[in-house]
Protein backbone atom coordinates (compact mmCIF):
# COMPACT_ATOMS: atom_id res chain seq x y z
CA UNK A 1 -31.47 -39.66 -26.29
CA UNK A 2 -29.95 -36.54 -26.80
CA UNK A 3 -32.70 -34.80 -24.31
CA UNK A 4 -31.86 -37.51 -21.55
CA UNK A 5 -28.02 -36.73 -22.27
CA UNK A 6 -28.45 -33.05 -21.66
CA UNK A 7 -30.66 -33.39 -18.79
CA UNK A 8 -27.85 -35.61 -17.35
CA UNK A 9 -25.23 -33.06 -18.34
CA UNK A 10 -27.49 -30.40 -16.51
CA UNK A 11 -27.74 -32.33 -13.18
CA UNK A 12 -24.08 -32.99 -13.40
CA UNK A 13 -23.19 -29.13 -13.84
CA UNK A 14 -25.53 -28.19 -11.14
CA UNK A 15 -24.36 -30.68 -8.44
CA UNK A 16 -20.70 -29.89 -9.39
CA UNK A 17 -21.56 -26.34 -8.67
CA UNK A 18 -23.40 -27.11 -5.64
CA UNK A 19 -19.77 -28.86 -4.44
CA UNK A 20 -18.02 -25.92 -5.18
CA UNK A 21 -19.59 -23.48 -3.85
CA UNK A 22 -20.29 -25.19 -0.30
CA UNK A 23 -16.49 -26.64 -0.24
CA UNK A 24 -15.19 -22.82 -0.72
CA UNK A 25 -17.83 -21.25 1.64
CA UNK A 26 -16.96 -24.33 4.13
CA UNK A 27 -12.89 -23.90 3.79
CA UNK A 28 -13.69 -19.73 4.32
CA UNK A 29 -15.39 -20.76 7.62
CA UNK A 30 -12.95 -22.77 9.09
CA UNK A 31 -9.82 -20.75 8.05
CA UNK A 32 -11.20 -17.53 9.36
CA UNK A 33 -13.44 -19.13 12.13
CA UNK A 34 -10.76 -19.27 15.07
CA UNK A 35 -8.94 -16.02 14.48
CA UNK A 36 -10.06 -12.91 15.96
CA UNK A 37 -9.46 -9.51 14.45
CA UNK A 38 -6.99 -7.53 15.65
CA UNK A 39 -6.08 -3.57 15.39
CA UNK A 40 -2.09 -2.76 15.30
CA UNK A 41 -0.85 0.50 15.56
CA UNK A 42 2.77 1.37 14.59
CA UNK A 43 4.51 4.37 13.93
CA UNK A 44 7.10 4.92 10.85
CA UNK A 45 9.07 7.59 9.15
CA UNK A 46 9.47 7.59 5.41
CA UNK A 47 12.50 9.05 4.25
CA UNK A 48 12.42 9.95 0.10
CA UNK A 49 16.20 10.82 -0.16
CA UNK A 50 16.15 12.71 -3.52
CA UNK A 51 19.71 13.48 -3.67
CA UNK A 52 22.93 12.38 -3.12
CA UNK A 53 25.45 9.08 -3.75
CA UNK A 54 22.49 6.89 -2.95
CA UNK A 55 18.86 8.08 -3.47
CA UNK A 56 15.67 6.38 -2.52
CA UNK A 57 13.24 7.70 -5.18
CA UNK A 58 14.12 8.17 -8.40
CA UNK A 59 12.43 10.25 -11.72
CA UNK A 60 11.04 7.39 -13.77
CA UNK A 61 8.76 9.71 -16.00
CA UNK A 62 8.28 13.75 -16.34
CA UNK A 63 5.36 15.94 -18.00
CA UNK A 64 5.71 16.36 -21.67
CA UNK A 65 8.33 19.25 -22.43
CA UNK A 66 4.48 21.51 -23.58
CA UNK A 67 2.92 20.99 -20.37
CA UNK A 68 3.71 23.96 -18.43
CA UNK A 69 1.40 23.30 -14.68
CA UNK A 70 3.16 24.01 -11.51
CA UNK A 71 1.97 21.20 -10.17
CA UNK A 72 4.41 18.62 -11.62
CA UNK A 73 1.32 16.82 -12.64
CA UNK A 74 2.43 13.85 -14.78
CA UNK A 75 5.49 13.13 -12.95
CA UNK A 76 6.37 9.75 -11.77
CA UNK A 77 8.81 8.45 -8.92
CA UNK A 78 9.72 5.00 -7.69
CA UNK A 79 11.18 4.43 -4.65
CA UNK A 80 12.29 2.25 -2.18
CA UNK A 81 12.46 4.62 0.80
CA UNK A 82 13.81 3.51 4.21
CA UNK A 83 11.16 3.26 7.55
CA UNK A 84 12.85 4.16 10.84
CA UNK A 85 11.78 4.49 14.04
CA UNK A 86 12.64 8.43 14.73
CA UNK A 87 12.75 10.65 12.35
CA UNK A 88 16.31 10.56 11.72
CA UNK A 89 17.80 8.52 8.91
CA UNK A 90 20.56 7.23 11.51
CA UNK A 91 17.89 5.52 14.04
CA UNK A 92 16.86 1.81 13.34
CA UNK A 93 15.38 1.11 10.34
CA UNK A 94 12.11 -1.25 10.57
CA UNK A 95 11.29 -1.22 6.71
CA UNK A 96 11.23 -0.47 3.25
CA UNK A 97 8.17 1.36 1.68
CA UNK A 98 8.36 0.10 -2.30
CA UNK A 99 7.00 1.55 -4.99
CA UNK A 100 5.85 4.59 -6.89
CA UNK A 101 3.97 8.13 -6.29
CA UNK A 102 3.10 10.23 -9.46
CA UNK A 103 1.16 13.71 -9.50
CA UNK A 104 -2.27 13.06 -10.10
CA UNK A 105 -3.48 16.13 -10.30
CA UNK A 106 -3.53 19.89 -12.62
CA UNK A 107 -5.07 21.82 -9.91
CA UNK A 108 -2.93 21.28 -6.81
CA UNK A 109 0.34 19.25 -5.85
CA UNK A 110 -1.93 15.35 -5.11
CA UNK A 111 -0.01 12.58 -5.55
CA UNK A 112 -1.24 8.95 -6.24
CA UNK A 113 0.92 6.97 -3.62
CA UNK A 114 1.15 2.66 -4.38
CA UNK A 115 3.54 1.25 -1.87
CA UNK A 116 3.97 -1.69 0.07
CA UNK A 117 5.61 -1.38 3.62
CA UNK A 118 7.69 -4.25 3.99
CA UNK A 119 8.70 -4.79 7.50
CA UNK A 120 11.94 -6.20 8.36
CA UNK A 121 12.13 -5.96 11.83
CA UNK A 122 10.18 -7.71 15.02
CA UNK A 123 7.15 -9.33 15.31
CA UNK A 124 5.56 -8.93 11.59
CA UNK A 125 9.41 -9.06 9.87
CA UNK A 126 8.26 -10.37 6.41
CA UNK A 127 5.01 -8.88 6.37
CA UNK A 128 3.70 -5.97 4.27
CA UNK A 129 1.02 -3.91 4.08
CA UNK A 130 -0.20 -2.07 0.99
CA UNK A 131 -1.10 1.67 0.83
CA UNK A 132 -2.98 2.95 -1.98
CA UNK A 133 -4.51 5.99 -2.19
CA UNK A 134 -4.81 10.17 -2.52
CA UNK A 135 -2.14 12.64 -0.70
CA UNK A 136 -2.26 15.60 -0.89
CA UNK A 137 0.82 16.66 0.18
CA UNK A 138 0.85 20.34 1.55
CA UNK A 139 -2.29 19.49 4.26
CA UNK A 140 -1.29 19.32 7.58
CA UNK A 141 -2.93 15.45 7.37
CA UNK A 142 -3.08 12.87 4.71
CA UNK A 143 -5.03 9.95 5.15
CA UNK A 144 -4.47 7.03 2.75
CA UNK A 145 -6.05 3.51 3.00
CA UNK A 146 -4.14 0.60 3.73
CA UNK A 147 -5.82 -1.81 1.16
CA UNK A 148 -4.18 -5.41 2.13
CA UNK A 149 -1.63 -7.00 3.54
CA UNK A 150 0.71 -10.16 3.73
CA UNK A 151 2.11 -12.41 5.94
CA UNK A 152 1.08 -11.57 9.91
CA UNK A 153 -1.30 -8.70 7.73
CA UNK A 154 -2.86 -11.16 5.82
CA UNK A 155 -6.42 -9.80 4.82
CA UNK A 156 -5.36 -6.43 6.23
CA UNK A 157 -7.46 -3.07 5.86
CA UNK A 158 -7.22 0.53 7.80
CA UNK A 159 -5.55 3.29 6.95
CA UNK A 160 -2.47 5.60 7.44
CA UNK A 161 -2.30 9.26 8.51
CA UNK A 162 0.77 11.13 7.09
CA UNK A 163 2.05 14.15 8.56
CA UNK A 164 5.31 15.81 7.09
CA UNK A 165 8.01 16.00 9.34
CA UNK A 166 10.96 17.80 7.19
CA UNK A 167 10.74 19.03 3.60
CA UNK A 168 14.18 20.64 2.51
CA UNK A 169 12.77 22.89 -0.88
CA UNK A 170 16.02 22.54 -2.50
CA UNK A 171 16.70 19.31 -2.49
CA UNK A 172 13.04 17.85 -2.38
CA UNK A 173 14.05 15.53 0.43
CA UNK A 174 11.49 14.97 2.87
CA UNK A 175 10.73 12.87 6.13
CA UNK A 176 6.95 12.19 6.81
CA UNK A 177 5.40 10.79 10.07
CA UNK A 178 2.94 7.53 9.10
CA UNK A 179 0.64 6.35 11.60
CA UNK A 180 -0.71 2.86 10.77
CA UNK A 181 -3.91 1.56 11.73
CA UNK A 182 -4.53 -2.08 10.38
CA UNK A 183 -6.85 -4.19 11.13
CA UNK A 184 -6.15 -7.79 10.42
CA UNK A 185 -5.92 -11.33 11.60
């Protein structure tokens, strides 16, 4: 009895599996199956306003007071900086990038960069896409990948090249140039 009952238990496992496994793989098919990729390319500057009545990135953690690198290494920002289309503040803003960059590394100023671009104007207002990556900020070109997406950049992927535009030393303000390539559907 208790052979036949395990046996029975065994078939019922495997065929539930079965089910599962072809229902997914057959609801993957036909949500994908009639989209085509696409590539979009779109062109933002990111404004990290340091200063002033109303900043856009803010000190959320330092280096312990013994840690004396000149990189800043162990310093952490959030932000929620403004995406325009020119690089002055003043000219229409398309977005918000959200979230944090801290320095990553002892040996040179790299920062680890987690933001979302949310984009609130046009054709993908309410969608994001998500930048995680490496940038090292005083080369001439950063590239960063763009590691999802939401809304019209559902199951997004690319990258972003990031050039600095304006970087005031005193202040620590800076504008950067992103270039976004995304590939989506």
């Amino acid at each position: 009895m208790a052979t036949f009952l395990f046996v029975s238990l065994l078939s019922s496992l495997t065929l539930s599996l079965v089910l599962i496994s072809v229902t997914g793989e057959t609801l993957e098919r036909s949500f994908l199956h009639p989209k085509k990729e696409k590539l979009t390319h779109f062109r933002v500057y990111w404004h990290d306003i340091l200063d002033g009545k109303d900043p856009t990135s803010v000190l959320i953690m330092n280096p312990p007071a013994n840690y004396t690198g000149a990189t800043g290494f162990g310093t952490t920002r959030m932000i929620d900086n403004p995406l325009t289309m020119t690089p002055k503040l003043s000219s229409k803003m398309v977005g918000r990038a959200q979230g944090f960059y801290a320095a990553a590394s002892k040996e040179e100023v790299g920062l680890l960069m987690a933001m979302n671009f949310a984009i609130l104007d046009g054709k993908y207002n309410g969608s994001t896409i998500t930048v995680f990556g490496r940038n090292s900020v005083f080369d001439k070109v950063r590239e960063m990948p763009v590691i999802g997406g939401s809304g019209l950049f559902r199951f997004a992927r690319g990258y972003v090249q990031a050039r600095t535009h304006v970087f005031d030393l005193k202040s620590g303000n800076a504008v950067v140039e992103y270039n976004c390539y995304v590939l989506h559907y």
